[in-house]
N, C-alpha and C. Protein backbone atom coordinates (compact mmCIF):
# COMPACT_ATOMS: atom_id res chain seq x y z
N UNK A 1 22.76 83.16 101.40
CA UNK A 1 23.15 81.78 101.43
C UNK A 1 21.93 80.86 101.29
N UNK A 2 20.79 81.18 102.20
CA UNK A 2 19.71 80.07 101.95
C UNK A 2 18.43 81.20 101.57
N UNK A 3 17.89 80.68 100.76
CA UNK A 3 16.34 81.25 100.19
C UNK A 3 15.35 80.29 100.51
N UNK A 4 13.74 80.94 100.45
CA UNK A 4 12.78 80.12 100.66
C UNK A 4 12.97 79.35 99.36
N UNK A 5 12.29 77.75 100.26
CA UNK A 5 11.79 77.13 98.88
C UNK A 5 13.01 75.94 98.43
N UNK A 6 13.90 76.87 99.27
CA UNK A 6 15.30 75.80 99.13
C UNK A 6 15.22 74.50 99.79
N UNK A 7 15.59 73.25 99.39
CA UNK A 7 15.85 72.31 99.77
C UNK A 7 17.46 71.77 100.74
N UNK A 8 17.37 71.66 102.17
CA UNK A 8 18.52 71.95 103.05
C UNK A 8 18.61 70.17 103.47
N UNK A 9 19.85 69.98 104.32
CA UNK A 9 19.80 68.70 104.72
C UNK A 9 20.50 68.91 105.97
N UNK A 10 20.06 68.61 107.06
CA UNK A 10 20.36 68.66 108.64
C UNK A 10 21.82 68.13 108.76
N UNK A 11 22.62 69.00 109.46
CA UNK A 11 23.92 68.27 108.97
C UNK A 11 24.48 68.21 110.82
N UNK A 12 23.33 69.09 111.85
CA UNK A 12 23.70 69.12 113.57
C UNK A 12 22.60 68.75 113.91
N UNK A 13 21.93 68.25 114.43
CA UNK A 13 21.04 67.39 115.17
C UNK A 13 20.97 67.82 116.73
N UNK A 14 22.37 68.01 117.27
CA UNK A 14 22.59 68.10 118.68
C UNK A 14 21.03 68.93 119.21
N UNK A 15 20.62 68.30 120.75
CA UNK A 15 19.98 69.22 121.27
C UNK A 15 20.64 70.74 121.54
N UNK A 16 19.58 71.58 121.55
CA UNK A 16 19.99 73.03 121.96
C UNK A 16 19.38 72.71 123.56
N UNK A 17 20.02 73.84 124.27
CA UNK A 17 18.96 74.42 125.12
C UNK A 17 17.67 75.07 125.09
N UNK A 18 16.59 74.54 125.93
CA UNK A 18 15.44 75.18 125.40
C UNK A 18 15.15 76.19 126.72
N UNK A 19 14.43 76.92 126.33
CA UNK A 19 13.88 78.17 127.38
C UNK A 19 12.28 77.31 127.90
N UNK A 20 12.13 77.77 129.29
CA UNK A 20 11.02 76.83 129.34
C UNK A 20 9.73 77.47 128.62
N UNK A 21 9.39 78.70 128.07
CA UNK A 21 8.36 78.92 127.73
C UNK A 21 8.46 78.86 126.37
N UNK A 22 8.71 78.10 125.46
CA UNK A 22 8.64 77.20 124.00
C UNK A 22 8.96 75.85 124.18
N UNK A 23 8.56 75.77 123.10
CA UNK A 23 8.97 74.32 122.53
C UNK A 23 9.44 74.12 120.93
N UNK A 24 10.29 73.24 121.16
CA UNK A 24 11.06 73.39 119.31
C UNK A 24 11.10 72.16 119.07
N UNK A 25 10.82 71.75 118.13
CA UNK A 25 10.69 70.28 117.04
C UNK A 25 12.05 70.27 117.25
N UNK A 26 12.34 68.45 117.33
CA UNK A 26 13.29 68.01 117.17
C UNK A 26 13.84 67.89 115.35
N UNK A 27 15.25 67.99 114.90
CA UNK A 27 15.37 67.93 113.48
C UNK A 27 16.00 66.61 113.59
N UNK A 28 16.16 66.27 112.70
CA UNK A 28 16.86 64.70 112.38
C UNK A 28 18.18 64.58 111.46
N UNK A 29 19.56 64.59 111.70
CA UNK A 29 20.45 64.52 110.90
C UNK A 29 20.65 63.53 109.80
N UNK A 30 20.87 64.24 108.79
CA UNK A 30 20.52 63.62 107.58
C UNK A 30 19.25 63.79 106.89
N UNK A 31 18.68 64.68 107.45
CA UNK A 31 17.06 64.49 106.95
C UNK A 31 16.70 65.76 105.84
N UNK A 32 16.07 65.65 105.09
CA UNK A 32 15.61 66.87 104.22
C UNK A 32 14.66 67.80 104.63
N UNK A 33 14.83 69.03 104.42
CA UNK A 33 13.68 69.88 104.82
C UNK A 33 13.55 70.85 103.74
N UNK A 34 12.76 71.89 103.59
CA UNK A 34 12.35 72.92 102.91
C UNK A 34 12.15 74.14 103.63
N UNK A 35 12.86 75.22 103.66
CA UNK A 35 13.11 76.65 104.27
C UNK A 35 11.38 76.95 103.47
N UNK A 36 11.20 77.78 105.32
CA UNK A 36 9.68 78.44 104.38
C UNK A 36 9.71 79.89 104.81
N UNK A 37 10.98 80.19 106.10
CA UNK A 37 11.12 81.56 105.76
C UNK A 37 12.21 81.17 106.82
N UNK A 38 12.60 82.92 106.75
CA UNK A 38 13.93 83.14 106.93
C UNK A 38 14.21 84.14 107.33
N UNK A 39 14.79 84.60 108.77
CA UNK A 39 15.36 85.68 109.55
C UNK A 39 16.16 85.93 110.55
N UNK A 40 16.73 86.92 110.90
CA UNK A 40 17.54 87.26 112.14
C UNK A 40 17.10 87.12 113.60
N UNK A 41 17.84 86.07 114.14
CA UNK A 41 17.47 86.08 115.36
C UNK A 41 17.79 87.35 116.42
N UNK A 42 16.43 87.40 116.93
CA UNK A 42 16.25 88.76 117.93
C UNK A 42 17.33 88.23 119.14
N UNK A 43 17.81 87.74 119.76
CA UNK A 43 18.47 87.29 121.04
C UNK A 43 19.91 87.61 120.75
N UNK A 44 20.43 86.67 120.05
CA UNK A 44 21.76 86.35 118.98
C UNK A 44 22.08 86.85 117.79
N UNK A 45 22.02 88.62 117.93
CA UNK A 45 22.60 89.33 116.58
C UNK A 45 23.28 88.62 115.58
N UNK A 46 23.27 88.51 114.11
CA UNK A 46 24.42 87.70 112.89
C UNK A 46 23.84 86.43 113.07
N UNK A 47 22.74 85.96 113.81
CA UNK A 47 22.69 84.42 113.33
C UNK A 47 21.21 84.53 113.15
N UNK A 48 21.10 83.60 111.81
CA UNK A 48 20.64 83.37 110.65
C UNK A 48 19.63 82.52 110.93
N UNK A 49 18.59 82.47 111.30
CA UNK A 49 17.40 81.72 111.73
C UNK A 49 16.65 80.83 110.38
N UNK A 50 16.42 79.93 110.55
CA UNK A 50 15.68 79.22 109.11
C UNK A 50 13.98 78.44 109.77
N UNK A 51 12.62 78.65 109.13
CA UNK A 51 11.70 78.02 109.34
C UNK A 51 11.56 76.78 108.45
N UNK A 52 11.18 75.29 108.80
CA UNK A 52 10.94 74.88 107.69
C UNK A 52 9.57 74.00 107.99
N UNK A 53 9.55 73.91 106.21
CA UNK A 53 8.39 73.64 106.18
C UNK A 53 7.45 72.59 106.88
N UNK A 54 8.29 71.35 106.84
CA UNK A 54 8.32 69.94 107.25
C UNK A 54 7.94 70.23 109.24
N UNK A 55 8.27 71.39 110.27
CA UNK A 55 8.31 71.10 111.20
C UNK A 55 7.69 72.52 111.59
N UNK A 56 6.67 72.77 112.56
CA UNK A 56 6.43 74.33 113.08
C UNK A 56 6.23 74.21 114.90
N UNK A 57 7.01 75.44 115.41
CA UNK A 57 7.39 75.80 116.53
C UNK A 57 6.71 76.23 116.99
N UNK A 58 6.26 76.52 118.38
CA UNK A 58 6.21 77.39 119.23
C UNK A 58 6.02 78.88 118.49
N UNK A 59 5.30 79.73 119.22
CA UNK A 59 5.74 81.32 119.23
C UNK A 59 6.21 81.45 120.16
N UNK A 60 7.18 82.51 120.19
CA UNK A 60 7.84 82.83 121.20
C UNK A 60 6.98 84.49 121.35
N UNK A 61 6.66 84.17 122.82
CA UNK A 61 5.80 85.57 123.42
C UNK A 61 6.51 86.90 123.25
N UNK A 62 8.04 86.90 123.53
CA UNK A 62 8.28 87.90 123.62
C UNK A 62 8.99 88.82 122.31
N UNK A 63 9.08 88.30 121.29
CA UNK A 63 9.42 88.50 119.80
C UNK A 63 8.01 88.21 119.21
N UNK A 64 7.13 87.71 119.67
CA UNK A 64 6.09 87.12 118.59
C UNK A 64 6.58 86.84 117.38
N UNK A 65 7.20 85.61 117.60
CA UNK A 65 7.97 84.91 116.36
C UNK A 65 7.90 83.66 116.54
N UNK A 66 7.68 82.80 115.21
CA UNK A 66 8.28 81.32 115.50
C UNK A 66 9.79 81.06 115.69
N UNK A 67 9.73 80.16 116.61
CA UNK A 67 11.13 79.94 117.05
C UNK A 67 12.00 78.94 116.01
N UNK A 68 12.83 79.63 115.22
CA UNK A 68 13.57 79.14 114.29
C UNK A 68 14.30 78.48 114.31
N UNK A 69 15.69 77.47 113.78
CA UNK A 69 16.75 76.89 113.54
C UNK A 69 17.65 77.49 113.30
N UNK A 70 18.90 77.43 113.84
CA UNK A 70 19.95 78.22 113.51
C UNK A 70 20.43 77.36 112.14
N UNK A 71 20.79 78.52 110.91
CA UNK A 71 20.96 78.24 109.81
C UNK A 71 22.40 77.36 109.47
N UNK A 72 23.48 77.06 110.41
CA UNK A 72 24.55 76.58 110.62
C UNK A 72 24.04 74.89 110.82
N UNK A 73 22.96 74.81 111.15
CA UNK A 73 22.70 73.74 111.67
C UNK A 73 22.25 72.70 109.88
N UNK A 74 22.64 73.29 109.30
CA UNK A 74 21.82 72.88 107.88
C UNK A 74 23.00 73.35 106.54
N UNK A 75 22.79 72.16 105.43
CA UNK A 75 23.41 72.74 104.41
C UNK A 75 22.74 72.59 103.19
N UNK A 76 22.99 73.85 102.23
CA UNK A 76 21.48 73.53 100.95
C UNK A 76 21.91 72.17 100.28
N UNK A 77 20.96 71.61 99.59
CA UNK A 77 21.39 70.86 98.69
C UNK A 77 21.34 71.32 97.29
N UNK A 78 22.42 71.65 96.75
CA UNK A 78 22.40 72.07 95.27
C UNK A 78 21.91 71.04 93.74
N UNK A 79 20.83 71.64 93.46
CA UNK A 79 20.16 70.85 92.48
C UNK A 79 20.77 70.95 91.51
N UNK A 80 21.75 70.50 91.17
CA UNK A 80 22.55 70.74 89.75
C UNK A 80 22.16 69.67 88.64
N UNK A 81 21.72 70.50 87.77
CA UNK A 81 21.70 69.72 86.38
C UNK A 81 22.33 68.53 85.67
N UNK A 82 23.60 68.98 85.98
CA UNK A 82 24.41 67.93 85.39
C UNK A 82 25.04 66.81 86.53
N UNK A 83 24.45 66.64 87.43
CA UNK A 83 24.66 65.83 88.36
C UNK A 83 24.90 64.52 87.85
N UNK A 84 24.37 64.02 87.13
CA UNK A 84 24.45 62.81 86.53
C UNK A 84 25.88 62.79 85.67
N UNK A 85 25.82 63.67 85.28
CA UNK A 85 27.56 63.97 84.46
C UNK A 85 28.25 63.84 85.14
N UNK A 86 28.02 64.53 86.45
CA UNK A 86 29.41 64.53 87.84
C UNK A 86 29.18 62.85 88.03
N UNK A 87 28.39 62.35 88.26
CA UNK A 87 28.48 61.31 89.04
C UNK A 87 29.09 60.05 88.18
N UNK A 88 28.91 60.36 87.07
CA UNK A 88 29.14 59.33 85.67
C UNK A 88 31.03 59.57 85.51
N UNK A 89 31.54 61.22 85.76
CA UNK A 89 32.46 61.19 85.34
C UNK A 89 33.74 60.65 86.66
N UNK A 90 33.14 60.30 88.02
CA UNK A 90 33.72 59.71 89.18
C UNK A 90 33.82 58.44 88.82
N UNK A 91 32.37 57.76 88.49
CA UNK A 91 32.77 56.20 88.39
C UNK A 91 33.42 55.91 87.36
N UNK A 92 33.70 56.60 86.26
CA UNK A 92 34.83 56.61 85.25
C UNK A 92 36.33 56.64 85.56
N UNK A 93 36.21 57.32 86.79
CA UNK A 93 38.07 56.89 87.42
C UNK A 93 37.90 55.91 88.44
N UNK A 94 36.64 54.88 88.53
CA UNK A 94 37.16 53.92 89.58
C UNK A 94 37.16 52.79 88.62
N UNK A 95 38.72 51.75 88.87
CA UNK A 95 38.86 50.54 87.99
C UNK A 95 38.34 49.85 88.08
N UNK A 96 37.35 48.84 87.32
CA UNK A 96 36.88 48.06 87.31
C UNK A 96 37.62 46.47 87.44
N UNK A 97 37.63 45.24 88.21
CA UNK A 97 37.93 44.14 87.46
C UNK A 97 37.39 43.50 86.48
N UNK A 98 37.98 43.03 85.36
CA UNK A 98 37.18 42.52 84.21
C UNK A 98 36.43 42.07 84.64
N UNK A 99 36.48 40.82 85.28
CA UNK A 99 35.17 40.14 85.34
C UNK A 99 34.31 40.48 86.49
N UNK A 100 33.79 41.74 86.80
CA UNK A 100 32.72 42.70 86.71
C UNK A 100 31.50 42.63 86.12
N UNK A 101 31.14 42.18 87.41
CA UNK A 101 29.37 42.42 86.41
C UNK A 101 28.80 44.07 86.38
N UNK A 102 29.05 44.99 87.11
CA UNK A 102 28.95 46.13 87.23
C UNK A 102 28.92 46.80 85.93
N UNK A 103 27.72 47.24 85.67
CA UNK A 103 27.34 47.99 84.51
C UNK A 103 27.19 49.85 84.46
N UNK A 104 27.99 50.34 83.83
CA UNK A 104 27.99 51.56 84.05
C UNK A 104 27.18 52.74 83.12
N UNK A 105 26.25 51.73 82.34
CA UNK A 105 25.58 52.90 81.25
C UNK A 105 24.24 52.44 81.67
């Protein structure tokens, strides 16, 4: 689902609980980041840990690991090519009133 290098956008913000021996960067909803690696959390088998680039953690002593983001907490943003096509072919079904100054090319 997510690779390094990918561009993600914070979509949970909520505080977690923290353990007192780390500390974890706050993320900001709505905000962009960049995955700089990526693994399984040792605690919580199946969940999907993400580092990014923009923010660095704590090690955690007893994994000797940086303490990651749960990958739920984030969604990629897909760089699609023709984005401009998608976006051109939406404002094409919204009606305009003639006298519209709104320019669409």
């Amino acid at each position: 689902m997510f690779k390094i290098g990918q561009k993600v956008v914070c979509i949970d913000d909520k505080p977690r609980k923290n353990r007192p021996n780390f500390t974890i960067k706050p993320i900001k909803k709505n905000s962009t980041y960049t995955i700089r690696g990526i693994y399984e959390s040792a605690t919580h088998p199946g969940v999907v840990c993400i580092l990014l680039e923009e923010l660095v953690n704590s090690i955690d002593k007893k994994w000797n690991k940086e303490i990651g983001y749960d990958s739920t907490r984030f969604k990629p943003i897909d760089m699609i090519d023709d984005s401009i096509e998608w976006a051109e072919s939406i404002l094409s079904e919204i009606l305009l009133p003639e006298e519209s100054n709104v320019c669409l090319n």
